[in-house]
Each structure stands twice: as C-alpha cells, then as structure tokens.
Protein backbone atom coordinates (compact mmCIF):
# COMPACT_ATOMS: atom_id res chain seq x y z
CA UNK A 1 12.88 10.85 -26.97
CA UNK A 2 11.19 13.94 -27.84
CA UNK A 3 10.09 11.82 -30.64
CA UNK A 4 8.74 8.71 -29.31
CA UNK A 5 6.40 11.43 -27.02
CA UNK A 6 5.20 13.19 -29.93
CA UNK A 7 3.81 9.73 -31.20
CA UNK A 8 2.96 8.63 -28.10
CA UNK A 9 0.66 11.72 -28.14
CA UNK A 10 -0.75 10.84 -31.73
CA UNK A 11 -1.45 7.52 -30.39
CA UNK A 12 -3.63 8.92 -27.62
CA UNK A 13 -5.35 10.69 -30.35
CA UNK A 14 -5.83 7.49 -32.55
CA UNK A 15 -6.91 6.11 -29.31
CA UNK A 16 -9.73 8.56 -28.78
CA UNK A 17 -10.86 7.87 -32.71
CA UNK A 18 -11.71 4.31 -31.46
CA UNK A 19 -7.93 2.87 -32.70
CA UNK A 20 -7.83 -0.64 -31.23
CA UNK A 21 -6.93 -0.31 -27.08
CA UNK A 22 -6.24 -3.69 -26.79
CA UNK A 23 -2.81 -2.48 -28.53
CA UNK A 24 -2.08 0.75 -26.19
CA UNK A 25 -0.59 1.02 -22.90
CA UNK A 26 -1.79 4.08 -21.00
CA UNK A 27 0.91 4.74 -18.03
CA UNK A 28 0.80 7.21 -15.84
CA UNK A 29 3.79 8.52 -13.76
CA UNK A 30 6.06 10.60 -11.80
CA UNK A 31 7.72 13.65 -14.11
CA UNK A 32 11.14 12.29 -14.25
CA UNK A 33 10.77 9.74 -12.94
CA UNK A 34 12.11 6.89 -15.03
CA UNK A 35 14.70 6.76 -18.19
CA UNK A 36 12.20 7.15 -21.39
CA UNK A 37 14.80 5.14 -23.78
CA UNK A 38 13.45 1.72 -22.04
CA UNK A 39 9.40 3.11 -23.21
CA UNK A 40 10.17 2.20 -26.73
CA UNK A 41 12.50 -0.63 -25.60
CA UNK A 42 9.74 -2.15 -23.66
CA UNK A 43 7.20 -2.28 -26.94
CA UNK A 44 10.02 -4.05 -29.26
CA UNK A 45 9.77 -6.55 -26.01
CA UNK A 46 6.87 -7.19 -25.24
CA UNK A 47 6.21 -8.13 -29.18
CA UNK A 48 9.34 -10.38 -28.97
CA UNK A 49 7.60 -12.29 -25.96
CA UNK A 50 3.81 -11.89 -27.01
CA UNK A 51 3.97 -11.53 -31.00
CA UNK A 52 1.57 -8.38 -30.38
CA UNK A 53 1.97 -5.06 -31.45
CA UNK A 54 1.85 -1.95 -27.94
CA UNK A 55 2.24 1.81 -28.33
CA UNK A 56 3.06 3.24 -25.23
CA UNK A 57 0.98 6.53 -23.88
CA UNK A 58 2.99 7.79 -21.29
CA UNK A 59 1.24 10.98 -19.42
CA UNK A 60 2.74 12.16 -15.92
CA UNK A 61 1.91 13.99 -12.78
CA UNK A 62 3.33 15.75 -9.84
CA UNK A 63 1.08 15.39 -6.77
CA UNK A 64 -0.54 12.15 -5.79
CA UNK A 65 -4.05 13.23 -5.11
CA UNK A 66 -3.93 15.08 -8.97
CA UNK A 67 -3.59 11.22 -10.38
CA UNK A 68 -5.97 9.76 -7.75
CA UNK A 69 -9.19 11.99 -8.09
CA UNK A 70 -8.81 11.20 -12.20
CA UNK A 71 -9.25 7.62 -11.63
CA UNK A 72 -11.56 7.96 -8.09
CA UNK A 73 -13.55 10.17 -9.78
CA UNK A 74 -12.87 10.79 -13.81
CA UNK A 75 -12.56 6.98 -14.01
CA UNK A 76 -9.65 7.38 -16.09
CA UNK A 77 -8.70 4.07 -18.07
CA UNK A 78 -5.14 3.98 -17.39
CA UNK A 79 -3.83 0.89 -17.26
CA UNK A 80 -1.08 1.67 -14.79
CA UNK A 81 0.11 4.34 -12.37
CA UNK A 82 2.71 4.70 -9.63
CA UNK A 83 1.23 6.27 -6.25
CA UNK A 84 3.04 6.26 -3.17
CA UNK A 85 2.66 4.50 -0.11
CA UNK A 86 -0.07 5.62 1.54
CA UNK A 87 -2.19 6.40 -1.48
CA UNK A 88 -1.77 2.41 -2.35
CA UNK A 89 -3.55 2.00 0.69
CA UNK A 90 -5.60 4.50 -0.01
CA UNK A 91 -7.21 2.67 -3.35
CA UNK A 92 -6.42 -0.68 -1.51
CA UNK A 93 -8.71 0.06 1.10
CA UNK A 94 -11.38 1.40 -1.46
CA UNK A 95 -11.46 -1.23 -4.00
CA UNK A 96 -9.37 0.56 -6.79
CA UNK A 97 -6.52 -1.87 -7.82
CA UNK A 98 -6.67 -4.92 -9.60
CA UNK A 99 -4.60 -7.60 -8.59
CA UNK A 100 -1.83 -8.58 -9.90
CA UNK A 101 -1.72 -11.43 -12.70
CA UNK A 102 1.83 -12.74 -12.21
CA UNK A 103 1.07 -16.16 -13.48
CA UNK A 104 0.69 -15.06 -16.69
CA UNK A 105 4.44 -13.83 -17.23
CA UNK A 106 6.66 -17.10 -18.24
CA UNK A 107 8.65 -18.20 -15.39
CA UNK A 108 11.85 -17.39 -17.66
CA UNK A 109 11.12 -14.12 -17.62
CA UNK A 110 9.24 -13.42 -14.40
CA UNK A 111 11.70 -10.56 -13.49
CA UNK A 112 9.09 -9.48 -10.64
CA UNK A 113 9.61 -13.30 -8.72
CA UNK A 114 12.87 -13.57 -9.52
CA UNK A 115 14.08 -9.94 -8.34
CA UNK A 116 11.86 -9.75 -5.04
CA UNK A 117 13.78 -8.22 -2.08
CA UNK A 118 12.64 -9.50 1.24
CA UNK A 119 12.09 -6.46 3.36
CA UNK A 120 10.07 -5.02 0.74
CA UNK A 121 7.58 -7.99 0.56
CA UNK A 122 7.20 -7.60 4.31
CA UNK A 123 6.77 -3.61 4.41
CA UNK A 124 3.99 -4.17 1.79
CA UNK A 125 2.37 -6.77 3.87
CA UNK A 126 2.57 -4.03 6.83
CA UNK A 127 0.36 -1.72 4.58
CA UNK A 128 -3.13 -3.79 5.36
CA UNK A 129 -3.13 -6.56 7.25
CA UNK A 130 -6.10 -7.97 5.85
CA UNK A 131 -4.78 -7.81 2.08
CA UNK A 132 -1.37 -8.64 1.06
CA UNK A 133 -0.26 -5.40 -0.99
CA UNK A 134 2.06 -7.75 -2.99
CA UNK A 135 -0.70 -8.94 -4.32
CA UNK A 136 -1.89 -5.76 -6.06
CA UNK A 137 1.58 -3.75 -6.41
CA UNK A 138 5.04 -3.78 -6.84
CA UNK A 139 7.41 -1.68 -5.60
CA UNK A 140 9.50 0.67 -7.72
CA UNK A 141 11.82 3.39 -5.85
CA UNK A 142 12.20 4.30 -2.03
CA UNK A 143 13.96 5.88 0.67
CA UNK A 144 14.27 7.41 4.13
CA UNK A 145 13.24 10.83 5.66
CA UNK A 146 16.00 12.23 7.44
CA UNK A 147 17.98 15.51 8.15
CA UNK A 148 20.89 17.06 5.24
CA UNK A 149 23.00 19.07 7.02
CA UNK A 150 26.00 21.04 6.37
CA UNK A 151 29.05 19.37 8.09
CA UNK A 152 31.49 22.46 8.23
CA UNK A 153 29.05 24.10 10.26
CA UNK A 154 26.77 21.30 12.04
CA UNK A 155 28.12 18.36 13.68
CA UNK A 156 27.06 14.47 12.70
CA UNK A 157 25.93 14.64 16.81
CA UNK A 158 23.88 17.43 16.36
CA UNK A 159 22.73 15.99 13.22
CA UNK A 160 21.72 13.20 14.76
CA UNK A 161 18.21 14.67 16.40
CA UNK A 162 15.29 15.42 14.87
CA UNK A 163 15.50 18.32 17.90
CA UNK A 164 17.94 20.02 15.50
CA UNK A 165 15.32 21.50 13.70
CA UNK A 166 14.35 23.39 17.00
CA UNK A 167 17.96 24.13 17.69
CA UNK A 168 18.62 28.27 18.29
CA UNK A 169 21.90 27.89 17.02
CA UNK A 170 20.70 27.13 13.16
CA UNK A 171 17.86 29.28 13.61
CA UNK A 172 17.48 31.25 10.13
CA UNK A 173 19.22 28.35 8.26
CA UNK A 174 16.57 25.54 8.82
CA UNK A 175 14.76 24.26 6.08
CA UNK A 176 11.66 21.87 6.46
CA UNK A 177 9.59 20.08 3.21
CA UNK A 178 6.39 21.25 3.11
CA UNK A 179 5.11 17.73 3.78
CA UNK A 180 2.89 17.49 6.46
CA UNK A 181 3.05 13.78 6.73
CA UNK A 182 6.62 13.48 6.15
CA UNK A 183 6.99 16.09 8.87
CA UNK A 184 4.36 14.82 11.44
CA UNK A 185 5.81 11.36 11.34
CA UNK A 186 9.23 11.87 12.64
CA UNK A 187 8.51 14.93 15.24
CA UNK A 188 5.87 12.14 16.65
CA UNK A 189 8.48 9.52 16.90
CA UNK A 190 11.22 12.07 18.77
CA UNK A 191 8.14 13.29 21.31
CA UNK A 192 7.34 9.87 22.04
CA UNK A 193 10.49 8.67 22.90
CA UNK A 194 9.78 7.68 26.57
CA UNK A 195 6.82 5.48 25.43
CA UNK A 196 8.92 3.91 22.44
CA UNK A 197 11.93 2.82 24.87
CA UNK A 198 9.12 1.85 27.67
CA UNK A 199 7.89 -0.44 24.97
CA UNK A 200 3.76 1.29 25.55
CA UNK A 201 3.84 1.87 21.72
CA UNK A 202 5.91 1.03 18.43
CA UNK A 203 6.80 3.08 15.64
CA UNK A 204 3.99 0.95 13.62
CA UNK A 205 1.61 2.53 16.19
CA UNK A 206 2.92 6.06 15.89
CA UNK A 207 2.23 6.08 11.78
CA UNK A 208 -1.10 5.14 12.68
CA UNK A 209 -1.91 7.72 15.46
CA UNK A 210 -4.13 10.56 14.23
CA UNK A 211 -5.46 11.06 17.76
CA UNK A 212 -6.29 14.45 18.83
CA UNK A 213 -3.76 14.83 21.58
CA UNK A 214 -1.06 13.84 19.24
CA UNK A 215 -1.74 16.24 16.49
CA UNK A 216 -1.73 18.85 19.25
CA UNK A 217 2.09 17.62 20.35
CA UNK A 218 3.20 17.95 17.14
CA UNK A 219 1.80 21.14 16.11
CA UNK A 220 3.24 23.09 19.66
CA UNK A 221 6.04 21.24 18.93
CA UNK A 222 6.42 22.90 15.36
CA UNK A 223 4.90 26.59 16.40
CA UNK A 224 7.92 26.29 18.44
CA UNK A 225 10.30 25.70 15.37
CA UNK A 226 8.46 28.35 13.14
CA UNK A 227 10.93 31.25 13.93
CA UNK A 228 13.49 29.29 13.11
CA UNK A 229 12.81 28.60 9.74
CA UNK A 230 14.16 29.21 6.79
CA UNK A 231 11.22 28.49 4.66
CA UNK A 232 8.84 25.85 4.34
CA UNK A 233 9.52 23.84 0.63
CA UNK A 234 8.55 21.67 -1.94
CA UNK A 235 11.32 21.42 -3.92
CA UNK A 236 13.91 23.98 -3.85
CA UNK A 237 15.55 23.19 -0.11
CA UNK A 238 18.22 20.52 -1.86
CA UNK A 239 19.37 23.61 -3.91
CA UNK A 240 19.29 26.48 -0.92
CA UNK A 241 21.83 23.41 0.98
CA UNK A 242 24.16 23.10 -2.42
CA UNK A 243 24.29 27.27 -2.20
CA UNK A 244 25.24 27.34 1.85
CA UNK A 245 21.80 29.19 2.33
CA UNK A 246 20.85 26.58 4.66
CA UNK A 247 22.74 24.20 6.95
CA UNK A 248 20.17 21.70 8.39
CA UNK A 249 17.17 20.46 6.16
CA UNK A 250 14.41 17.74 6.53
CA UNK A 251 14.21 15.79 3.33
CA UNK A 252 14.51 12.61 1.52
CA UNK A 253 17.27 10.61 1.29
CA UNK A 254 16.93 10.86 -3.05
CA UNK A 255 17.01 14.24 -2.45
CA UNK A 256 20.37 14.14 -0.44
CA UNK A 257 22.16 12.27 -2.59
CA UNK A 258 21.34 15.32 -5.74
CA UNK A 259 22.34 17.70 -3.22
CA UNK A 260 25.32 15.86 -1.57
CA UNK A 261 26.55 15.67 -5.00
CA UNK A 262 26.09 18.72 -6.52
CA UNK A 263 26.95 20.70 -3.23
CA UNK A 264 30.45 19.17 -3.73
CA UNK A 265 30.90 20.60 -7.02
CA UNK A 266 31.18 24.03 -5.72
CA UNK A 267 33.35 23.23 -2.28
CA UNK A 268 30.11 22.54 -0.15
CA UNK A 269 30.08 19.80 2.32
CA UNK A 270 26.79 18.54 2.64
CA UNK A 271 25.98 14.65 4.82
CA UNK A 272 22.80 12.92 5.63
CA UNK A 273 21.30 11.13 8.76
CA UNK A 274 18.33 9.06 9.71
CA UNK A 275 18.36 10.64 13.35
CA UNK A 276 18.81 8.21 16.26
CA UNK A 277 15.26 8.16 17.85
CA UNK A 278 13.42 6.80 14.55
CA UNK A 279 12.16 7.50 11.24
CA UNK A 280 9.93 6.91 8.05
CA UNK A 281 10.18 5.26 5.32
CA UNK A 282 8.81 5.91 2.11
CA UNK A 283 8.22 3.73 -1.02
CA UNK A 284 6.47 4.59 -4.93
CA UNK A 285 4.63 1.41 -6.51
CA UNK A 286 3.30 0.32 -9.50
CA UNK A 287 -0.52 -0.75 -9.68
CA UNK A 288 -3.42 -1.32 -12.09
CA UNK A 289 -6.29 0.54 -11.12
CA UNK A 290 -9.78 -0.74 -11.55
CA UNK A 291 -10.57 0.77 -14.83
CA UNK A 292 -7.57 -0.06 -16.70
CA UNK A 293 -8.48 -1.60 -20.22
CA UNK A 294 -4.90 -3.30 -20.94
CA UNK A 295 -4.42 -5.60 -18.05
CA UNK A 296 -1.95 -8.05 -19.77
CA UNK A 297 0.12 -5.03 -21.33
CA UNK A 298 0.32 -3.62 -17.86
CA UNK A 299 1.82 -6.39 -16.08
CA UNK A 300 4.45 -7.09 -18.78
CA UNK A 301 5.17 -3.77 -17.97
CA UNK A 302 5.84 -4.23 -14.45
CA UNK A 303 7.59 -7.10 -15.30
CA UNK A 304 9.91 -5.24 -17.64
CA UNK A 305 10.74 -2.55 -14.78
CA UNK A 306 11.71 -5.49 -12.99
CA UNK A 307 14.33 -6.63 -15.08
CA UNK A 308 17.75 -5.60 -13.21
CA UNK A 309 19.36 -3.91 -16.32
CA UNK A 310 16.54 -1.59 -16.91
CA UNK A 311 15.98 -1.13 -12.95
CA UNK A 312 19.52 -0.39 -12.93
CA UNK A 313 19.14 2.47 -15.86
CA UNK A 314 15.99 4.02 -14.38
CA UNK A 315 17.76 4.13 -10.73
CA UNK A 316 20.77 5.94 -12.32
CA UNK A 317 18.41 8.65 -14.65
CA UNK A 318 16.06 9.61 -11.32
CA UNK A 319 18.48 9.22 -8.87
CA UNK A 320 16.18 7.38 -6.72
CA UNK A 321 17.13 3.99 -5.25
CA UNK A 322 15.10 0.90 -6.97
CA UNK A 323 13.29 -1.54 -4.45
CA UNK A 324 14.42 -4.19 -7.03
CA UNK A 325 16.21 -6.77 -4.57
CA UNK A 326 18.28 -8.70 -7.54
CA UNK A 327 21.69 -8.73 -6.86
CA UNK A 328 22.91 -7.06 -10.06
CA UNK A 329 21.64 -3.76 -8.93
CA UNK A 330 23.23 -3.70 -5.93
CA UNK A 331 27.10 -4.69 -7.69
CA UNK A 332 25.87 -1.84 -9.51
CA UNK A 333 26.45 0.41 -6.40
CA UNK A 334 29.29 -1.19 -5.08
CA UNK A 335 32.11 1.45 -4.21
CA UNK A 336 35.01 -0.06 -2.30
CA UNK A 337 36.52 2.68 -1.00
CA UNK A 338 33.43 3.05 0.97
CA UNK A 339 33.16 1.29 4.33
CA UNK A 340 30.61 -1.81 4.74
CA UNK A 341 27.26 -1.81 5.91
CA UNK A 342 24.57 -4.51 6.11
CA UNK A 343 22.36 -4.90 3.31
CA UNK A 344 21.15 -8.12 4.35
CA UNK A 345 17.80 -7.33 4.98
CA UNK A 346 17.09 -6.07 1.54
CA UNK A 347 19.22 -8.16 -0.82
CA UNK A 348 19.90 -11.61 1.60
CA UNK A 349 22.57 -13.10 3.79
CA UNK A 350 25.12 -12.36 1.07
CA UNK A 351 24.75 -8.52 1.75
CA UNK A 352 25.97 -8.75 5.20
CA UNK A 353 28.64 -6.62 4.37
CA UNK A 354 28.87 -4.24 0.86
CA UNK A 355 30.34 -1.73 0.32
CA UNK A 356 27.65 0.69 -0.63
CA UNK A 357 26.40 4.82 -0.23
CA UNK A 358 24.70 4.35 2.90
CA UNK A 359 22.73 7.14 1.78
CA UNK A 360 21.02 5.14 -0.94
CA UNK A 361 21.10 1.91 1.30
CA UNK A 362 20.53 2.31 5.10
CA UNK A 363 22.11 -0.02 7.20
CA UNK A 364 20.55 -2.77 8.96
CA UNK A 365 20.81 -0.80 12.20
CA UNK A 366 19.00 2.44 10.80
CA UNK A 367 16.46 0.87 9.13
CA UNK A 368 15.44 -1.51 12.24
CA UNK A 369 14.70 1.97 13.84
CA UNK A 370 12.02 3.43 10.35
CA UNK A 371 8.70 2.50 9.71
CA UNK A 372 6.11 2.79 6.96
CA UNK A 373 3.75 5.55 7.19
CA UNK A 374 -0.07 4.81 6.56
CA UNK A 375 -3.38 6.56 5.07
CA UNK A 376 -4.76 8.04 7.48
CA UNK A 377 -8.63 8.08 5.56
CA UNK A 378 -10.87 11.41 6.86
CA UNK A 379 -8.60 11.73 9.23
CA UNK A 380 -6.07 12.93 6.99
CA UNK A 381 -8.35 16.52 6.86
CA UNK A 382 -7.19 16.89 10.59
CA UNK A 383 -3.62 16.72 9.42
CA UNK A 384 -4.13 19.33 6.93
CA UNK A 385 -5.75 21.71 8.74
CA UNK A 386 -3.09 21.24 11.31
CA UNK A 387 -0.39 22.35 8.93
CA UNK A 388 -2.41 25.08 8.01
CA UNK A 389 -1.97 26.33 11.23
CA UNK A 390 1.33 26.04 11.88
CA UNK A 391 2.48 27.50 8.92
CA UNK A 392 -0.22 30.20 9.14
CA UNK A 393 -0.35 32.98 5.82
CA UNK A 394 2.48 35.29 7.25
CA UNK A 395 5.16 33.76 5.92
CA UNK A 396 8.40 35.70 6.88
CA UNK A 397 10.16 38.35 4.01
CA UNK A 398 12.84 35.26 3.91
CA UNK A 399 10.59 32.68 3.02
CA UNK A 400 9.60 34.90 -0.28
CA UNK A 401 12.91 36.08 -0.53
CA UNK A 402 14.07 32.53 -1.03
CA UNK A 403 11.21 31.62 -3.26
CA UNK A 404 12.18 34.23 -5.73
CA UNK A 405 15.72 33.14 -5.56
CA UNK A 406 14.97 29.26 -6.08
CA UNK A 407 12.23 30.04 -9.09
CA UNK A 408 14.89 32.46 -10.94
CA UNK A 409 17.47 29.49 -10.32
CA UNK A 410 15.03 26.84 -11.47
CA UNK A 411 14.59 29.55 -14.56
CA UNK A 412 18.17 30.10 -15.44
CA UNK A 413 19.09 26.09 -14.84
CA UNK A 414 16.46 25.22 -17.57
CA UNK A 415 18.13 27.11 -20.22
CA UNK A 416 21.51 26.31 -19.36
CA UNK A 417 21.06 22.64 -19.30
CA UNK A 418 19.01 19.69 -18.52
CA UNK A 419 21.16 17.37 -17.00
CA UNK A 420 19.95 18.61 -13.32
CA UNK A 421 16.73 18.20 -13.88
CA UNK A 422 16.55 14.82 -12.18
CA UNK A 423 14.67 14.56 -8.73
CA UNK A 424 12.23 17.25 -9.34
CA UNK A 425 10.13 14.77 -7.86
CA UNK A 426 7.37 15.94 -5.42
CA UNK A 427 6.07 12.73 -4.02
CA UNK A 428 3.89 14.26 -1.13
C-alpha cells in the first residue's frame, strides 16, 4: 500500500504539470478511514466498466472544518470528500455539492440503488427539508453517542443516564469527548425531559435549538460536572477505559466497540449504552463538491463503496459500522450466540430479529429514541464560545497527567505495531 501512495503522490505531481485530469480521481478522506487495497481495486474497475484509464489521489484529513475551508475558500478541485453530518448541511445549505448523477451508473451495477437502507434515506431527508440530501450524498459509516462504562464497577442502571456523568460516585473517573456538539446534544435531551414526555418539543427540535436559554442549561449543567472529570478528550478516552483509568465515558459507539474489545484482552470489562432519555446520531457521507473536475470518476466511486463486499472490507479495517443497507453486510455480522434485536428499520422486515452486536446495530427501540444533529450556521460561534467556558484554561494536574500518559502510549503503540491504529478517527 505504501506503494500505490507513493504513486498516487507522483500522480498529483503529474497532475500539477498539466497531466490529463480527466484521468485522476482526487479523494479526500478520513485518516483511516477506509481499507486502501480496494483504491487500486477500484481503478482496475472502473476501466473494466468504462474502458478508461483513473489514478487515484487519495489525500486525508482529521477535522472537518480543515477539509471544508480548502474547498469554501482554497476552492480545492477535489472531486470527492466525506464530511459529516452537519457539515453536509453545512455546504448543502451554501451551494457546495453537486448532485448526484446516479443515472449514469448501469442499473447492473448501481450498487448505491440496489444497497439503499431505508432509515438512512429518511435521516438524510431530515437534514433539509427543502433539498433531499440523497440527492447530493451518500452515506458511508455511522453510529450513536452514548456512555462506555466499566461494568465491574458501574451498573447497566446507572449506565443508563446521561446524569451519570454528574454522578459523585465516579467523580475522578469520568471522561467526556471534547465535542461540544456531541456533548450539548444529549445533556439538552436529559434537561428537557419533562417537555419531551409532555410532547411541547421533539428530539428533532432539540438538535435545532441554539437559543440562548438553552445554551445557558447546558453549560450550568456541565460547570456542575467539571470537578468530576477526568479530562476532557479527543481521542485517547477509549484507551484510559481499556487501562481501568476511567469507568464511565461519553463517546461513540465505533469507539466502544475498539475499546470493548481491546479492554477484554487484558481482563477489563467494558459495555455500552444509548441512555434511556434520548440520544444522537451521527453519520459520515460521501459528496462532490462544487469544484470537483472528475464528476463521472467520482460517482463510480461512490458506487464502488457501495458494493457490499468492499463495504463489508472497509467496515471491518475502520471498525466503523457501514450505512450500506444490503443484506450481505449485515450476514456479515451475524453472531448467534448473541441475542436478537430488530434491525428492521435499517435492513427491512427480514431483520426483525438478527442476531447482531447491538453495539454496532441499535435496536429498533434505541434508535426510535436518537436523532440527527444539525448545522447550526453563525450560531455555531455561540456553541464554541460556550465550551470555552466551561472548560475554562485551568485544566486540573490530572487532565495533563493523563495527556502525557495517552501521547507516550500513542508513542510506544506506533512502534510496536500498527494493527491498533484503527479508529483514530476524530470526526468532530
């Protein structure tokens, strides 16, 4: 693989010489975020189904708003990219993806009509109501926010709050992603509980809600968790959880299943929960922004990721769970010592009953209770500053102490081996 990057990198320098572009594919991405053997797999395909020659330039990035202000403002030609959620709406909303040309991919091979899961056509029709999403992206991997917690020293009940993180009893031991919106979301949804069983407001209304009064719940709320905190991360909480450092932390559900894992390697029990009063949900797409120069290219290439074997391959390298709703990917996750759980609102009525991680899957019943955040626009600054506030600039002796700990890990992992570096993903 190290390889086909090297040449990947020539090609972006034959590219700049004035090399023909109508022949490169300029993708941007995730780090680790997809298996690399299917980038070199994907050109002998596409000149199997076309009879023209691609060279794949694949380039990646680790925060959302890093990619976006290249093409906002750089006007960066690449011809496809994989934001998140909110920053879909984000260009959406500004006029900065190109839609989708799905009648051009022959229907025998139209992995992206044929592998369409329900619930994610709907969530992406949630995202604007004036313009279908599906129309301009396709999802690729996505998840839940919810609570890993250490079950030898933290019950599923107590668990099963997001109050836990507030909880004197696990004060010292608490963990929290320094996410702001992944935070906000879910504190909002366990303060407004009255209103949400009332039936004055819905969860879709609560991802929307950048009112003033709200942001001032949330942030008492969290000045009143501070003390309690372990430290505030971006990427090293998973690993303090595998070590017994912490015993409750607020993460993703990819995230859990790297730490669940690896945390039982060593004799830790680690479990995850989507806490009973609600939650978020979170999702990574592919899109063609508005300067890409290699439209065709780029929508094979969707349609490639489509196709269930190599959704399959790129699920099991990142550890991530692919939004691809074909059936094949989910026998691919079947465990039957595992009990059932309803799946039918992802893969169809046949799902009613699998046998599958719910960690990876949510049941029907959990995922009735999540909703998909949203952009917030100029509001978002309020949010920020917000989070400035409650985590402040004197950041316990802990906090560092843990830092110093997790980088020297991080170091020490690295030259030891590479097979853990999967899910280094920061997608906020």
């Amino acid at each position: 693989m190290k390889k086909f990057l090297i040449l990947a990198a020539l090609s972006a320098i034959l590219l700049s010489c004035g090399s023909n572009r109508d022949q490169v594919l300029k993708v941007y991405n995730w780090s680790d975020y997809i298996d690399e053997t299917v980038l070199p797999e994907f050109e002998a395909w596409y000149k199997a189904q076309t009879g023209e020659d691609i060279t794949v330039v694949y380039q990646t990035f680790d925060v959302n708003e890093t990619m976006l202000s290249k093409i906002e403002k750089g006007h960066e030609d690449y011809d496809i990219v994989c934001p998140s959620d909110y920053i879909i709406e984000r260009m959406l909303n500004s006029g900065l993806l190109l839609p989708l040309d799905f009648a051009s991919i022959p229907d025998s091979i139209n992995y992206i009509a044929l592998n369409k899961s329900p619930y994610i056509q709907q969530v992406f029709r949630d995202i604007n109501p004036s313009i279908d999403a599906n129309d301009y992206s396709v999802a690729y991997m996505w998840g839940t926010t919810g609570i890993i917690y250490n079950t030898e020293k933290v019950t599923a009940e107590e668990a099963g709050t997001w109050d836990i993180i507030r909880n004197p009893k696990f004060a010292g031991q608490i963990l929290i992603k320094d996410a702001p919106r992944d935070v906000y979301g879910p504190v909002l949804i366990y303060l407004k509980q009255k209103e949400l069983q009332e039936g004055t407001v819905t969860l879709q209304d609560l991802m929307q809600d950048s009112s003033d009064e709200s942001i001032a719940a949330v942030e008492a709320y969290l000045k009143q968790v501070k003390d309690g905190v372990l430290g505030w991360e971006a990427d090293f909480g998973k690993d303090q959880m595998t070590k017994g450092r912490g015993v409750v932390s607020l993460n993703w559900s990819g995230d859990a299943v790297w730490a669940i894992d690896e945390a039982a390697e060593v004799g830790v029990s680690l479990d995850y929960i989507v806490p009973e009063e609600g939650s978020t949900v979170w999702f990574d797409g592919w899109v063609i922004p508005k300067y890409a120069k290699n439209t065709k290219a780029a929508t094979y290439f969707i349609d490639f990721m489509c196709r269930p074997d190599i959704a399959i391959r790129n699920m099991d390298e990142t550890g991530y769970v692919s939004a691809n709703g074909a059936f094949e990917v989910l026998e691919s996750q079947i465990d039957d010592e595992l009990e059932p759980i309803d799946l039918s609102y992802f893969f169809g009525p046949e799902a009613a009953a699998v046998c599958v991680d719910p960690v990876l899957y949510p049941d029907k019943s959990v995922i009735d209770r999540c909703a998909l955040e949203h952009d917030w626009g100029k509001d978002t600054d309020k949010l920020l500053a917000m989070w400035s506030r409650v985590k402040g600039d004197n950041a316990s002796s802990m906090t560092y102490v843990i830092i110093a700990i997790a980088f020297i890990a991080i170091i020490a992992a690295i030259l030891v081996s590479r097979k853990n570096k999967k899910r280094r993903h920061k997608r906020r």
